[in-house]
Protein backbone atom coordinates (compact mmCIF):
# COMPACT_ATOMS: atom_id res chain seq x y z
CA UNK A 1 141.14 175.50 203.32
CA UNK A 2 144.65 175.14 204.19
CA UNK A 3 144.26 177.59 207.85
CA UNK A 4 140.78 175.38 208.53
CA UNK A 5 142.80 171.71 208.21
CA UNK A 6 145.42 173.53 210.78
CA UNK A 7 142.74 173.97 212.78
CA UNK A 8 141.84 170.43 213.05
CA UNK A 9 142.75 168.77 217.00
CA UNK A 10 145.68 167.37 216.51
CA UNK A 11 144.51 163.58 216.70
CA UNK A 12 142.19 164.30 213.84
CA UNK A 13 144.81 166.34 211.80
CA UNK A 14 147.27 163.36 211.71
CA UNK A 15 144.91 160.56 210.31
CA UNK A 16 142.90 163.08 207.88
CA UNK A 17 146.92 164.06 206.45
CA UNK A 18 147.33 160.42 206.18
CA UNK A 19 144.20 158.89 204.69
CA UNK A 20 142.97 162.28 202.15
CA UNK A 21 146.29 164.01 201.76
CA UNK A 22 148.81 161.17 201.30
CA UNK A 23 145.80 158.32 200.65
CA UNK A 24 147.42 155.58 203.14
CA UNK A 25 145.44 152.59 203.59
CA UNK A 26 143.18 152.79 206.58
CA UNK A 27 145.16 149.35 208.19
CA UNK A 28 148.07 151.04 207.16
CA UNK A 29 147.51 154.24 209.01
CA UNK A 30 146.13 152.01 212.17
CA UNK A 31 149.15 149.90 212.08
CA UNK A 32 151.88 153.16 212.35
CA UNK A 33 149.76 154.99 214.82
CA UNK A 34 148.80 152.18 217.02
CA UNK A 35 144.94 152.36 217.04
CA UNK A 36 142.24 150.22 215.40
CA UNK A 37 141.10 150.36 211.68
CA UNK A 38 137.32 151.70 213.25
CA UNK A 39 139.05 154.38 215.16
CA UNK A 40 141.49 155.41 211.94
CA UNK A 41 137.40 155.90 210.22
CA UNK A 42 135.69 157.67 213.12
CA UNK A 43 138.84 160.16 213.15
CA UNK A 44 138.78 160.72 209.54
CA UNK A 45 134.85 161.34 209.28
CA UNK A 46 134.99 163.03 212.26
CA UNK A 47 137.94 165.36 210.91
CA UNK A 48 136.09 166.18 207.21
CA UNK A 49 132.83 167.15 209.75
CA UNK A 50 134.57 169.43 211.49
CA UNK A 51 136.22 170.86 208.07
CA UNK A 52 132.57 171.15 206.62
CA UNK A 53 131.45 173.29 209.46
CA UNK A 54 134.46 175.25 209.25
CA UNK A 55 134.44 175.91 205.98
CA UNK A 56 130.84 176.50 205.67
CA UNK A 57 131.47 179.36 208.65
CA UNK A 58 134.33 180.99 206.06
CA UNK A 59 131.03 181.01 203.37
CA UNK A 60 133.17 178.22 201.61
CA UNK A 61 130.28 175.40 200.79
CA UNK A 62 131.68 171.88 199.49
């Protein structure tokens, strides 16, 4: 799990560390990185996607 999240684009890594790891408030998390509350959600569904497939290529299923 841990070598697929390090996998993660960077842009994607920081928000999904943020908002599943150390459960910041989405405003929160837009606030300190300087982008909107919609684009702190697209990043974080778009980062647990990309963990799915990846995890589900390691035979890991959620």
């Amino acid at each position: 799990m841990a070598s697929a999240f390090r996998q993660l684009p960077a842009r994607f890594q920081t928000v999904a560390t943020l908002a599943l790891i150390e459960e910041e408030p989405y405003d929160e998390i837009a606030g300190a990185l300087g982008i909107s509350i919609s684009a702190v959600k697209l990043r974080v569904f778009r980062a647990v996607r990309l963990l799915r497939k990846k995890l589900k290529r390691l035979g890991i299923e959620p």
